[in-house]
Protein backbone atom coordinates (compact mmCIF):
# COMPACT_ATOMS: atom_id res chain seq x y z
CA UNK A 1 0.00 0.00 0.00
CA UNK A 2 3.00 2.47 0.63
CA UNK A 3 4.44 1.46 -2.67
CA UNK A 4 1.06 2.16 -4.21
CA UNK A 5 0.75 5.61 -2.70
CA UNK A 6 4.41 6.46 -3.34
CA UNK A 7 3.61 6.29 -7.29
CA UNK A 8 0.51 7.80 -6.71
CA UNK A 9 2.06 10.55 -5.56
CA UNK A 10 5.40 10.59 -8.29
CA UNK A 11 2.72 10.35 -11.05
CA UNK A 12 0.86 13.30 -10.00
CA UNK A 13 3.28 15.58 -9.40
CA UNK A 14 5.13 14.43 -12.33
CA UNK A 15 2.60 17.21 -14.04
CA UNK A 16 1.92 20.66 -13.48
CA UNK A 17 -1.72 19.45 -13.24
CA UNK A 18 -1.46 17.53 -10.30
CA UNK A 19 0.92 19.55 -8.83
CA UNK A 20 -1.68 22.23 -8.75
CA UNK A 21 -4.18 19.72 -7.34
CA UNK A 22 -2.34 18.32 -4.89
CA UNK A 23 -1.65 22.09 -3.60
CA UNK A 24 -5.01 22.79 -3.83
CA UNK A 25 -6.05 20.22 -1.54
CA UNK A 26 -3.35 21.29 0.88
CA UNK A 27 -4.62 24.99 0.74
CA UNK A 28 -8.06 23.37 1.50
CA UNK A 29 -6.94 21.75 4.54
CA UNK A 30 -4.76 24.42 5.98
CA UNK A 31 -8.02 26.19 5.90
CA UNK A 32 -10.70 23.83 6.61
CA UNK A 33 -11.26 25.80 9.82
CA UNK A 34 -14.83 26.56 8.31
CA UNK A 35 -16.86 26.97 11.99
CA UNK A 36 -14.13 28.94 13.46
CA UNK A 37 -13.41 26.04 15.85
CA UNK A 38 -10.21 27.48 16.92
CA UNK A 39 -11.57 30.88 18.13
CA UNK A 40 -14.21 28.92 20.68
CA UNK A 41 -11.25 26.75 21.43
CA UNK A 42 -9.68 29.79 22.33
CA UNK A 43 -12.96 30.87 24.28
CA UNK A 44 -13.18 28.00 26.82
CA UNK A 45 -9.66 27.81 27.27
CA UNK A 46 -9.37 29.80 30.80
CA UNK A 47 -5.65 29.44 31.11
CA UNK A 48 -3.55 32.45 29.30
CA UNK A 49 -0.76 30.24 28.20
CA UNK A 50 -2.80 27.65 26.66
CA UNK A 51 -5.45 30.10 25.52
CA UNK A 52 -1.94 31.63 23.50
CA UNK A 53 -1.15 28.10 22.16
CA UNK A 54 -4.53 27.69 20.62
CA UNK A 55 -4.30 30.98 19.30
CA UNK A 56 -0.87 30.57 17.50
CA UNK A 57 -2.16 26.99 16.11
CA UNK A 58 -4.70 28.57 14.23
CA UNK A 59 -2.70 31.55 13.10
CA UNK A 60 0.25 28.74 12.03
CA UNK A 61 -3.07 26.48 9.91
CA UNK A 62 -3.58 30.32 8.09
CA UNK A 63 0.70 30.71 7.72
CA UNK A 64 0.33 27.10 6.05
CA UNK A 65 -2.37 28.39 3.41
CA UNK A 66 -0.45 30.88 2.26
CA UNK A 67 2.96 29.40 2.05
CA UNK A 68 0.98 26.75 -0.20
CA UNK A 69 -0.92 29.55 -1.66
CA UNK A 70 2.25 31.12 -3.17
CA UNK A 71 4.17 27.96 -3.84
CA UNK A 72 0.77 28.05 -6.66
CA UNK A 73 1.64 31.63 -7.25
CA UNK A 74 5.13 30.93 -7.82
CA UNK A 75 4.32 28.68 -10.50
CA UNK A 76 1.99 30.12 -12.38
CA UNK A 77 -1.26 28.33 -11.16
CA UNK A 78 -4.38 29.26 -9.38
CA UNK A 79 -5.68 27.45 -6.45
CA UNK A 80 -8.74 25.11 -7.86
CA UNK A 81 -11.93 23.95 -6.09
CA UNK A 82 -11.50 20.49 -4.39
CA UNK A 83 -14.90 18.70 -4.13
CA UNK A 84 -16.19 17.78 -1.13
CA UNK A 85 -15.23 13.84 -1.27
CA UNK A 86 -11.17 14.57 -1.37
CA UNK A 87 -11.54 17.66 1.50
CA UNK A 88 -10.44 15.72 4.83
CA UNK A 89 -11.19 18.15 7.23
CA UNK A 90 -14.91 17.84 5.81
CA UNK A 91 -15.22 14.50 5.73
CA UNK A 92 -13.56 14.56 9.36
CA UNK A 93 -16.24 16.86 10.70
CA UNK A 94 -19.28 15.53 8.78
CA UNK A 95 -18.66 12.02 10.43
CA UNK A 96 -17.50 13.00 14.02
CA UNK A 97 -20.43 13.30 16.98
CA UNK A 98 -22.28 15.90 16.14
CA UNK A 99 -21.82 16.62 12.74
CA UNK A 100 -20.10 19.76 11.10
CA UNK A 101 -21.97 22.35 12.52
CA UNK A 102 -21.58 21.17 15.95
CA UNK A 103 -19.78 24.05 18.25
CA UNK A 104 -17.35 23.93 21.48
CA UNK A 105 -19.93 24.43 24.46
CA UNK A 106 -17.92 22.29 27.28
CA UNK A 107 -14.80 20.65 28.48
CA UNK A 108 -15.92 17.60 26.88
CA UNK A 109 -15.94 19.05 23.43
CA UNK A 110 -12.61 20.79 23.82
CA UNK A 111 -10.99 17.61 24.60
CA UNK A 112 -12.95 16.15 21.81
CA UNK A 113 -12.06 18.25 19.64
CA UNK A 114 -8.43 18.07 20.65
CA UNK A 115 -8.36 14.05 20.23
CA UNK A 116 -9.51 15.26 16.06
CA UNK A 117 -7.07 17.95 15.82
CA UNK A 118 -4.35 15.68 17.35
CA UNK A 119 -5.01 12.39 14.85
CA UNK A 120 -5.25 14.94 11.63
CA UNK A 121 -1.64 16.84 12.97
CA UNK A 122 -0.25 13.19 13.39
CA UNK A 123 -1.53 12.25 9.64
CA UNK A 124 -0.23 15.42 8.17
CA UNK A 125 3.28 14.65 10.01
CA UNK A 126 3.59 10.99 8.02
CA UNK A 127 1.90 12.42 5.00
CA UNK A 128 4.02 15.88 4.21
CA UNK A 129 7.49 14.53 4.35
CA UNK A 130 6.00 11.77 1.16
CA UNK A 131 4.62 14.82 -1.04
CA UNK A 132 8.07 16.76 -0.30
CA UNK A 133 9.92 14.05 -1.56
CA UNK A 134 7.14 13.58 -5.13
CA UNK A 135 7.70 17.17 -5.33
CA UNK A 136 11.65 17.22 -5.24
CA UNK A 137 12.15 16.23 -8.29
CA UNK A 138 10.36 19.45 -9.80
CA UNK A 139 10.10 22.00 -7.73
CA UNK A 140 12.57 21.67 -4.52
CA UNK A 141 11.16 25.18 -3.39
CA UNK A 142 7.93 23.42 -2.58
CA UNK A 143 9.31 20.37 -1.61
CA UNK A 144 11.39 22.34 0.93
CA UNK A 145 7.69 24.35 1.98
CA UNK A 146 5.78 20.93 2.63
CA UNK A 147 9.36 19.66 5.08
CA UNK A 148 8.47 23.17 7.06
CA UNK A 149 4.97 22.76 7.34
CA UNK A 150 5.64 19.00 8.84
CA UNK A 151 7.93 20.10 11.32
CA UNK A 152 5.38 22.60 12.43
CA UNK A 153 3.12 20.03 12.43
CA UNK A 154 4.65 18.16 14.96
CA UNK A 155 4.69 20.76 17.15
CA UNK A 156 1.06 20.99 16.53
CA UNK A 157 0.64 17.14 18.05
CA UNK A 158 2.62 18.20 21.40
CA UNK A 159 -0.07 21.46 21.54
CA UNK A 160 -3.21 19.24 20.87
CA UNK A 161 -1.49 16.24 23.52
CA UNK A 162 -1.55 19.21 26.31
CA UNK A 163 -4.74 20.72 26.05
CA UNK A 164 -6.65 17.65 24.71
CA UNK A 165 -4.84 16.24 28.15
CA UNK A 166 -5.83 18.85 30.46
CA UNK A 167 -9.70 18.89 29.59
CA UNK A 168 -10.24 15.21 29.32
CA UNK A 169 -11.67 13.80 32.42
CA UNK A 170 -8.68 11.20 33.14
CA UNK A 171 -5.28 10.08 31.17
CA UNK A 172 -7.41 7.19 30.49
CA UNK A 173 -10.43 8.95 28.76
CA UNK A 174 -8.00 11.13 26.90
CA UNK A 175 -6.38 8.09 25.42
CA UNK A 176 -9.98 6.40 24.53
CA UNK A 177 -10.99 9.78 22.89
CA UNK A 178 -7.49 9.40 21.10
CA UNK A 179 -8.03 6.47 20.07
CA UNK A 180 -11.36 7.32 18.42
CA UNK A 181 -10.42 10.33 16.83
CA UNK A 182 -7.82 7.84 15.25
CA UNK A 183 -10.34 5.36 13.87
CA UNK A 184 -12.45 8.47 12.60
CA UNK A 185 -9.72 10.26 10.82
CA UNK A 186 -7.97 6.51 9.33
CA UNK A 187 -11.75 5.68 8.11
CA UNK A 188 -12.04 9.39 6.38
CA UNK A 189 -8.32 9.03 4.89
CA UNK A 190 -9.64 6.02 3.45
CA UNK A 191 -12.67 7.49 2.19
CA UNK A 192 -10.78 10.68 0.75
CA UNK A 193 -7.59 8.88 -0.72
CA UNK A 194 -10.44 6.37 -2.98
CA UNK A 195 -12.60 9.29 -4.43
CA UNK A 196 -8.92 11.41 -4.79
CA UNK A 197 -7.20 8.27 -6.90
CA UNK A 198 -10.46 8.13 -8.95
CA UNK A 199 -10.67 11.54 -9.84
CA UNK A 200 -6.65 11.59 -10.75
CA UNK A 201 -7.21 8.88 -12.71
CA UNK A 202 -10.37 10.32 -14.77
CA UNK A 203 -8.54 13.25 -15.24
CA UNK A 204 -5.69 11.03 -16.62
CA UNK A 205 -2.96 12.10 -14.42
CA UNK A 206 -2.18 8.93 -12.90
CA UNK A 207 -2.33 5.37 -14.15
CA UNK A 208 -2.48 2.74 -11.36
CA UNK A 209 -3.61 0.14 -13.56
């Protein structure tokens, strides 16, 4: 399967087509922030330093966009619309409790919400390192852009471990929420990977065959 996805990824970026829709996709998660869950993060957060950390996570997800956003620029291409079947944050938040428009009223959901945002941060640090290394080949600038987001990213799953940490009940609900969010976001990086390969192929910028 890691073979598989490793040519996936060579074959599409082997194009300025896919390179512009596999940026565009990364644009759309950097900003898939569509409730403006950070901001009532921020809102039941009562302690200043972690209210702060919240605060510079989202303002790092908007840094992200744009550094994607201009590595498009750069080369010429415009950011295109994703549908909603390859957009993992939407798929994430249509399928957790609640649905999408569900808010942050409690310390439940911030620790809920925490366990999400800590299993997408952990699949973005396996994932961007992968696309850096499809993209080397043709445009190292990105490539380099996609090794800086991931190392931010990891410092995004120590952030999410804290918080997510302090508003769980116990350690041992904060891992069983963890280990939800995990089974969510695997199931919706299944779901998302399937209608992204399908669409790549129809447009006929990858061959899997």
């Amino acid at each position: 399967m890691e073979t598989l996805a490793t040519t996936f990824l060579e074959q599409l970026t082997a194009t300025p087509e896919g390179r512009q829709h596999l940026l565009s996709i990364s644009v759309d998660a950097e900003e898939g922030d569509e409730q403006g869950i950070f901001d009532q993060l921020a809102d039941h957060v009562d302690d200043e330093d972690l209210r702060r950390i919240v605060l510079r996570h989202r303002d790092d997800e908007v840094r992200h966009a744009g550094l994607f956003r201009d590595c498009l620029a750069r080369a010429g291409l415009e950011k295109q619309p994703v549908p909603d079947d390859m957009r993992i944050i939407r798929q994430i938040a249509v399928a957790s409790p609640g649905g999408a428009g569900r808010g942050v009223a409690t310390r439940r959901d911030v620790a809920e919400r925490y366990a999400l945002l800590l299993a997408i941060e952990e699949r973005g640090v396996e994932q961007f390192p992968t696309i850096a290394a499809a993209f080397r080949p043709h445009d190292a600038e990105t490539s380099d852009v996609y090794l800086r987001v991931a190392r931010d990213e990891r410092g995004h799953v120590a952030y999410c471990e804290r918080i997510g940490r302090r508003f769980a009940e116990s350690d041992a609900d904060w891992e069983e929420l963890v280990d939800r969010a995990r089974r969510l976001e695997a199931d919706a990086f299944v779901h998302v990977g399937l209608a992204n390969v399908a669409y790549c192929t129809e447009q006929g910028w990858v061959d899997l065959g």
